[in-house]
PDB file of N, CA and C in Angstrom:
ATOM      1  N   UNK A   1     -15.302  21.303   1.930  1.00  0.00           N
ATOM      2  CA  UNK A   1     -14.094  21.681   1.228  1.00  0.00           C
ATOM      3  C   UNK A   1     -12.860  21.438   2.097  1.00  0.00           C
ATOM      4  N   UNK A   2     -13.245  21.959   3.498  1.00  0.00           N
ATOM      5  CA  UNK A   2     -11.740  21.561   4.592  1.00  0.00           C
ATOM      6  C   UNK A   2     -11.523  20.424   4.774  1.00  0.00           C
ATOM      7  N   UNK A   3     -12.779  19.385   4.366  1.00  0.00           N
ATOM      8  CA  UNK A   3     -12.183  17.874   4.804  1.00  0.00           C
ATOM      9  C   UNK A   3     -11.764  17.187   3.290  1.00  0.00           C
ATOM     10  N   UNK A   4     -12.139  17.717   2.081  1.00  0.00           N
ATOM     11  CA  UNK A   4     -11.209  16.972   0.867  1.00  0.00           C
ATOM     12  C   UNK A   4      -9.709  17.807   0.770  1.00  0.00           C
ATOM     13  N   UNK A   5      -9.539  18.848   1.270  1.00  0.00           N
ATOM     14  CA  UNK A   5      -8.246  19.409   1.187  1.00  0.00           C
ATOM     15  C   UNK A   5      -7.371  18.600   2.174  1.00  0.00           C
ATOM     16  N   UNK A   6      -7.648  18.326   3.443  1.00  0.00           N
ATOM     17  CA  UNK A   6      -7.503  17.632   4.386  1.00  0.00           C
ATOM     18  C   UNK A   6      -6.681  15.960   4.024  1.00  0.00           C
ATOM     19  N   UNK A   7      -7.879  15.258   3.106  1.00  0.00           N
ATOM     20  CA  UNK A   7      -8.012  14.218   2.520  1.00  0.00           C
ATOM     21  C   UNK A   7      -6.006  14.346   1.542  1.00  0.00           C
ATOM     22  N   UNK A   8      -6.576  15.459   0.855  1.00  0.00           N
ATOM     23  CA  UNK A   8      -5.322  15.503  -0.357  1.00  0.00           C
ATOM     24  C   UNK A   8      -4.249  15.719   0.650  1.00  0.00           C
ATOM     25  N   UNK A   9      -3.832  16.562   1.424  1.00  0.00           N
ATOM     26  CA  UNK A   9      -2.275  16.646   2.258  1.00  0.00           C
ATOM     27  C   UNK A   9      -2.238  15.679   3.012  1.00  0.00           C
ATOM     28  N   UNK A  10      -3.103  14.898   3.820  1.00  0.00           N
ATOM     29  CA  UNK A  10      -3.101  13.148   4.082  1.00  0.00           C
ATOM     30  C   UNK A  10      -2.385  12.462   2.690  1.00  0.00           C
ATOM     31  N   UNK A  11      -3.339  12.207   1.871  1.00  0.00           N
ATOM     32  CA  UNK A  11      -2.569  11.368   0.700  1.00  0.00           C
ATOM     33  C   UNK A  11      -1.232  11.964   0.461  1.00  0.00           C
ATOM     34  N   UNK A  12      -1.083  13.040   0.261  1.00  0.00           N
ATOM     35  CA  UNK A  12       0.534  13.573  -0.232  1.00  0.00           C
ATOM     36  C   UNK A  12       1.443  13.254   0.459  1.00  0.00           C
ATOM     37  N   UNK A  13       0.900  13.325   2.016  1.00  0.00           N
ATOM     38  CA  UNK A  13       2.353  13.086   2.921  1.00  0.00           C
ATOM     39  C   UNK A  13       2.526  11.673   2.833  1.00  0.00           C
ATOM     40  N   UNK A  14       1.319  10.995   2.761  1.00  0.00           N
ATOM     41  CA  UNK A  14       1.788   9.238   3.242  1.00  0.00           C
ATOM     42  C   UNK A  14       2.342   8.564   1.989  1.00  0.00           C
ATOM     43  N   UNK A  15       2.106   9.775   0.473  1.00  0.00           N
ATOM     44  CA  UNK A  15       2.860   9.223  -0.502  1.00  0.00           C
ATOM     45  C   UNK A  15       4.216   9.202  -0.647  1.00  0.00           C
ATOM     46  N   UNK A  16       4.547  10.635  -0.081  1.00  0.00           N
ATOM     47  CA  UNK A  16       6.286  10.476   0.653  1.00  0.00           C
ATOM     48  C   UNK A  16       6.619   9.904   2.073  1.00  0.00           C
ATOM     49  N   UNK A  17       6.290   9.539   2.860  1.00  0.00           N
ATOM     50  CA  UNK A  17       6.158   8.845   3.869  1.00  0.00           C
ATOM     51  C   UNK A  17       6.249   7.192   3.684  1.00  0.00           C
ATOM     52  N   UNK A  18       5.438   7.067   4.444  1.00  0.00           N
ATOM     53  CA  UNK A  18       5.364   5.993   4.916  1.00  0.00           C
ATOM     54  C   UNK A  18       4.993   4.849   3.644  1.00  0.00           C
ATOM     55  N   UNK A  19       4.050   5.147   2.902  1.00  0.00           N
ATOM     56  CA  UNK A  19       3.410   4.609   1.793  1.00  0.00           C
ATOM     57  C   UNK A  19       4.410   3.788   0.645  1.00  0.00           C
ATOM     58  N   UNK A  20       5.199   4.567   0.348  1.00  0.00           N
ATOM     59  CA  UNK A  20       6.022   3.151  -0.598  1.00  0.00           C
ATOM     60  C   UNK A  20       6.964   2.463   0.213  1.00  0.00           C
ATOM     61  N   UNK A  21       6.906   2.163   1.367  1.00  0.00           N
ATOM     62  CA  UNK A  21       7.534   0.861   2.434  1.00  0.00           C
ATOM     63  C   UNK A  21       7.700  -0.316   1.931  1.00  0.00           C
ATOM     64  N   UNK A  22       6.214  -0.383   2.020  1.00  0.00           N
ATOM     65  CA  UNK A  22       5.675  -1.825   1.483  1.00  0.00           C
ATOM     66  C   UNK A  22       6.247  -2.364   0.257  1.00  0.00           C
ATOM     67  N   UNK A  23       6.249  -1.895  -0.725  1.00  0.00           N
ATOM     68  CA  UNK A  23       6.595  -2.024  -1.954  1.00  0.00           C
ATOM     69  C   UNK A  23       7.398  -1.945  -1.910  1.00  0.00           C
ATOM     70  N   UNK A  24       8.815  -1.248  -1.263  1.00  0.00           N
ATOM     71  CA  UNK A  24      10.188  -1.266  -1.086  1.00  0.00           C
ATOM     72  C   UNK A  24      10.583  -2.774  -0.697  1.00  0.00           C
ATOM     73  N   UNK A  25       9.785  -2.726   0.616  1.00  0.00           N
ATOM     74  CA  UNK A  25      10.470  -3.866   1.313  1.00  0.00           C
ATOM     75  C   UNK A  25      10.156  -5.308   0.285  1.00  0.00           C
ATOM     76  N   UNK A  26       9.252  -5.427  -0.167  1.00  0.00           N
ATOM     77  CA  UNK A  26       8.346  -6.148  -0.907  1.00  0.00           C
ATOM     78  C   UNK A  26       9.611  -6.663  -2.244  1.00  0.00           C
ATOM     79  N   UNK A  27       9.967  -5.921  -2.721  1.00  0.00           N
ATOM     80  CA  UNK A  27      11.289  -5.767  -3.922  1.00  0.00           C
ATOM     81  C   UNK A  27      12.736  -5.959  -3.525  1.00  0.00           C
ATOM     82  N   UNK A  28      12.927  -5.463  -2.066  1.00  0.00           N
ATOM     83  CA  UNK A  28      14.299  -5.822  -1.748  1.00  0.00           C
ATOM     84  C   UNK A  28      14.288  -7.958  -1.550  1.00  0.00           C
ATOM     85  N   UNK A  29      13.127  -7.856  -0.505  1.00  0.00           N
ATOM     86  CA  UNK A  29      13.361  -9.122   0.401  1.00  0.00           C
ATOM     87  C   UNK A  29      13.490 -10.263  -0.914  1.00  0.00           C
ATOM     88  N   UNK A  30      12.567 -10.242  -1.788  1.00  0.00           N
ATOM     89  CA  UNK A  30      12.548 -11.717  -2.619  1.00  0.00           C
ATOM     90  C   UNK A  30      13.656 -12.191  -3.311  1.00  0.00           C
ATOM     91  N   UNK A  31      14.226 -12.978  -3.997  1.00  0.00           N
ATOM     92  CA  UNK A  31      15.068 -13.197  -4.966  1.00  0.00           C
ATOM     93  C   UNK A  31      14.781 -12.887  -6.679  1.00  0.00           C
ATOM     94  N   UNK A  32      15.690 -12.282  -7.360  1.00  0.00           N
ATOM     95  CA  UNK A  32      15.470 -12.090  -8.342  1.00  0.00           C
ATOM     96  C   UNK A  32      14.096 -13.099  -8.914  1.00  0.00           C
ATOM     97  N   UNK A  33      14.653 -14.257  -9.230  1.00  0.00           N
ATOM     98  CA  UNK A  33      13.967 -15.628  -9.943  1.00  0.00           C
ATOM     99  C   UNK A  33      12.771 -15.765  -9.303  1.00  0.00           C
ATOM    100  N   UNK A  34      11.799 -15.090  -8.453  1.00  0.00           N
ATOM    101  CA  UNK A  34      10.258 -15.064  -7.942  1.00  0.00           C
ATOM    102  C   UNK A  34      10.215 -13.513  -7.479  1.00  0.00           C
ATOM    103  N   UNK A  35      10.873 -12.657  -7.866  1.00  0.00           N
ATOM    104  CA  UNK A  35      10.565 -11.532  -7.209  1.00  0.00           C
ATOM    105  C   UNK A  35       8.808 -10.918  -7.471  1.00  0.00           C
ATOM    106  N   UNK A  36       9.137 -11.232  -9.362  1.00  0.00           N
ATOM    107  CA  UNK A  36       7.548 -10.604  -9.986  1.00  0.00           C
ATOM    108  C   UNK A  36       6.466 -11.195  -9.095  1.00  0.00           C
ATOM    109  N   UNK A  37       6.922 -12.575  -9.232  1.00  0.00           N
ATOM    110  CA  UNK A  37       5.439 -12.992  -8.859  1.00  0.00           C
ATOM    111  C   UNK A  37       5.007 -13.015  -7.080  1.00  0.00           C
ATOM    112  N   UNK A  38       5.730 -13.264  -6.622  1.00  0.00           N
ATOM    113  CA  UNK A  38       5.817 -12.509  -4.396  1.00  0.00           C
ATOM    114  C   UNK A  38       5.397 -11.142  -4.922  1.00  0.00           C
ATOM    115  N   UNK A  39       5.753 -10.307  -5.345  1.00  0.00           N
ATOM    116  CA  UNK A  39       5.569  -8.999  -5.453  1.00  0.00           C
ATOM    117  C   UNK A  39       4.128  -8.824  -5.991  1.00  0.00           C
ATOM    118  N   UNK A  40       3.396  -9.328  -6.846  1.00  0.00           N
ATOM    119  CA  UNK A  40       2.176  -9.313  -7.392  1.00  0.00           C
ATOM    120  C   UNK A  40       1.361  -9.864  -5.940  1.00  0.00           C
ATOM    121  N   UNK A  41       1.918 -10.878  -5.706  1.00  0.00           N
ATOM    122  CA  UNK A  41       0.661 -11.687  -4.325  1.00  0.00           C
ATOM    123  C   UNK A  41       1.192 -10.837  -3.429  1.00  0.00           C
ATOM    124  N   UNK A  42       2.322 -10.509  -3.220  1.00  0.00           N
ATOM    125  CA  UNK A  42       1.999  -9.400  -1.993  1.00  0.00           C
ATOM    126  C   UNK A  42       1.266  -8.406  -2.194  1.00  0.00           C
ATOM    127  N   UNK A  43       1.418  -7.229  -3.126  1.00  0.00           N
ATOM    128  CA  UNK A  43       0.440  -6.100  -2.954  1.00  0.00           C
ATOM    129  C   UNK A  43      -0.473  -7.078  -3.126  1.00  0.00           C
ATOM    130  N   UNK A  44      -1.587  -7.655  -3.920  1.00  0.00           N
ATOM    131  CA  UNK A  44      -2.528  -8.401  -4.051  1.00  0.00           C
ATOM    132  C   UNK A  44      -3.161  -9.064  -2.592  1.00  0.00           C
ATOM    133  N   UNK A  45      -2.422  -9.245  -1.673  1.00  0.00           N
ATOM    134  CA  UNK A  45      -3.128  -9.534  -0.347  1.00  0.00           C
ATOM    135  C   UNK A  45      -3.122  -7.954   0.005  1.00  0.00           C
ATOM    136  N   UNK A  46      -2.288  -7.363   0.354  1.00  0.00           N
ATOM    137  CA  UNK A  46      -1.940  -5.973   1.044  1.00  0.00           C
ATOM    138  C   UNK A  46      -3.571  -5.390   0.691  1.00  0.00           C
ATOM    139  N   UNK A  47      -3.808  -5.097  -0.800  1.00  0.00           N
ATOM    140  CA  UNK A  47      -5.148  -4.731  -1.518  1.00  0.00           C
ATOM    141  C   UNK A  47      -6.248  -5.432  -0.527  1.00  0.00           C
ATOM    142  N   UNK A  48      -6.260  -6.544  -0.965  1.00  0.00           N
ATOM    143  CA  UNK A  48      -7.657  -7.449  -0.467  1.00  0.00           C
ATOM    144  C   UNK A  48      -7.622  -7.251   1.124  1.00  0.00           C
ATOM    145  N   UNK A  49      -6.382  -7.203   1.734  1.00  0.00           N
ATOM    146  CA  UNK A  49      -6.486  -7.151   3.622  1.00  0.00           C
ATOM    147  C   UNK A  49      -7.386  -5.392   3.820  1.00  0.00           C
ATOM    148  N   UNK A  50      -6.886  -4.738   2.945  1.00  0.00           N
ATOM    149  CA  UNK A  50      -6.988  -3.209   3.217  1.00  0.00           C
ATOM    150  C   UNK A  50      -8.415  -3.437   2.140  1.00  0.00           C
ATOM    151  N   UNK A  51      -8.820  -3.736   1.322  1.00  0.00           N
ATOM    152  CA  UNK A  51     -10.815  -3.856   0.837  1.00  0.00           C
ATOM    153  C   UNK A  51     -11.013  -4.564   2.204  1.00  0.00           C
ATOM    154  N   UNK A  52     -10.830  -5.370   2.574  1.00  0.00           N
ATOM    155  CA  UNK A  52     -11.834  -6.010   3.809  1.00  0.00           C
ATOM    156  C   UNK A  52     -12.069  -5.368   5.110  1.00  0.00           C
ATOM    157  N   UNK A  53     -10.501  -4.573   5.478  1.00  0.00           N
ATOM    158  CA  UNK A  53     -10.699  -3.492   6.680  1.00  0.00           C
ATOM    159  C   UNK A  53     -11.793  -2.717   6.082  1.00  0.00           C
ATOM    160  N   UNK A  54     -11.553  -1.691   5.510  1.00  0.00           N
ATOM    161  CA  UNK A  54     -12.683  -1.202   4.607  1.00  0.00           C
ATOM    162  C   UNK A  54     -13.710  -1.200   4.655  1.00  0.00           C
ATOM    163  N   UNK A  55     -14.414  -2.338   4.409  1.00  0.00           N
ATOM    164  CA  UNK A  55     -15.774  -2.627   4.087  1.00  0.00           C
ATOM    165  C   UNK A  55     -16.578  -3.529   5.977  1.00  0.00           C
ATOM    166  N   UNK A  56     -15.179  -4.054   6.355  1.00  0.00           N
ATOM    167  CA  UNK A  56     -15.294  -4.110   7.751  1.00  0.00           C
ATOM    168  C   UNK A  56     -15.606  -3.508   9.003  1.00  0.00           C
ATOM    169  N   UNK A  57     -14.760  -2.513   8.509  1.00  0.00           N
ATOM    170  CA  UNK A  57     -15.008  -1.378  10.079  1.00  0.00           C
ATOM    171  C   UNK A  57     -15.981  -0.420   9.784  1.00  0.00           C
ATOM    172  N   UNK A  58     -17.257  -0.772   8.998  1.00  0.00           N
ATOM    173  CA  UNK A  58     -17.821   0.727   8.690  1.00  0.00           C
ATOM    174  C   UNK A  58     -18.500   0.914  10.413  1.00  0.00           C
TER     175      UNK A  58
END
Protein backbone atom coordinates (compact mmCIF):
# COMPACT_ATOMS: atom_id res chain seq x y z
CA UNK A 1 0.00 0.00 0.00
CA UNK A 2 3.11 2.51 0.95
CA UNK A 3 4.69 1.85 -2.36
CA UNK A 4 1.34 2.57 -4.72
CA UNK A 5 0.66 5.69 -2.57
CA UNK A 6 4.28 6.48 -3.09
CA UNK A 7 3.82 5.66 -6.91
CA UNK A 8 0.61 8.28 -6.98
CA UNK A 9 2.54 11.52 -5.19
CA UNK A 10 5.55 10.57 -7.70
CA UNK A 11 3.05 10.82 -10.63
CA UNK A 12 1.30 14.00 -9.17
CA UNK A 13 4.36 15.95 -8.60
CA UNK A 14 6.10 15.16 -12.00
CA UNK A 15 2.60 16.04 -13.48
CA UNK A 16 3.13 19.59 -12.15
CA UNK A 17 6.72 19.52 -12.47
CA UNK A 18 8.77 18.61 -14.67
CA UNK A 19 6.43 16.42 -16.95
CA UNK A 20 4.69 18.81 -19.38
CA UNK A 21 8.32 20.33 -20.50
CA UNK A 22 8.47 18.26 -23.20
CA UNK A 23 5.33 18.99 -24.72
CA UNK A 24 5.77 22.66 -23.97
CA UNK A 25 8.95 22.90 -25.52
CA UNK A 26 7.79 20.53 -28.29
CA UNK A 27 4.78 23.34 -29.27
CA UNK A 28 6.75 26.44 -28.75
CA UNK A 29 9.99 25.41 -30.95
CA UNK A 30 8.16 24.29 -34.40
CA UNK A 31 6.47 26.59 -36.83
CA UNK A 32 2.92 26.89 -37.08
CA UNK A 33 2.78 25.09 -40.83
CA UNK A 34 4.51 21.53 -39.29
CA UNK A 35 3.88 22.09 -35.77
CA UNK A 36 1.03 19.00 -35.70
CA UNK A 37 3.01 16.81 -37.34
CA UNK A 38 6.97 17.44 -35.28
CA UNK A 39 4.69 17.36 -32.39
CA UNK A 40 3.09 13.86 -33.14
CA UNK A 41 6.85 12.35 -34.09
CA UNK A 42 8.14 13.95 -31.22
CA UNK A 43 6.06 12.55 -28.40
CA UNK A 44 5.96 9.39 -30.70
CA UNK A 45 9.84 8.91 -30.35
CA UNK A 46 9.78 10.39 -26.63
CA UNK A 47 7.02 7.14 -26.17
CA UNK A 48 9.06 4.52 -28.11
CA UNK A 49 12.72 5.91 -26.42
CA UNK A 50 10.90 5.64 -22.88
CA UNK A 51 9.02 1.66 -24.06
CA UNK A 52 12.60 0.66 -24.89
CA UNK A 53 14.30 2.09 -21.59
CA UNK A 54 11.58 0.15 -20.07
CA UNK A 55 11.70 -3.04 -21.35
CA UNK A 56 15.64 -2.47 -21.41
CA UNK A 57 16.78 -1.90 -18.05
CA UNK A 58 14.78 -4.64 -16.39
Amino acid sequence: AAAAVGLCVFMASFSVGWGPLAGVLLAEVFPLRIRGTAVGIGWSLNRLASGTVALWAR
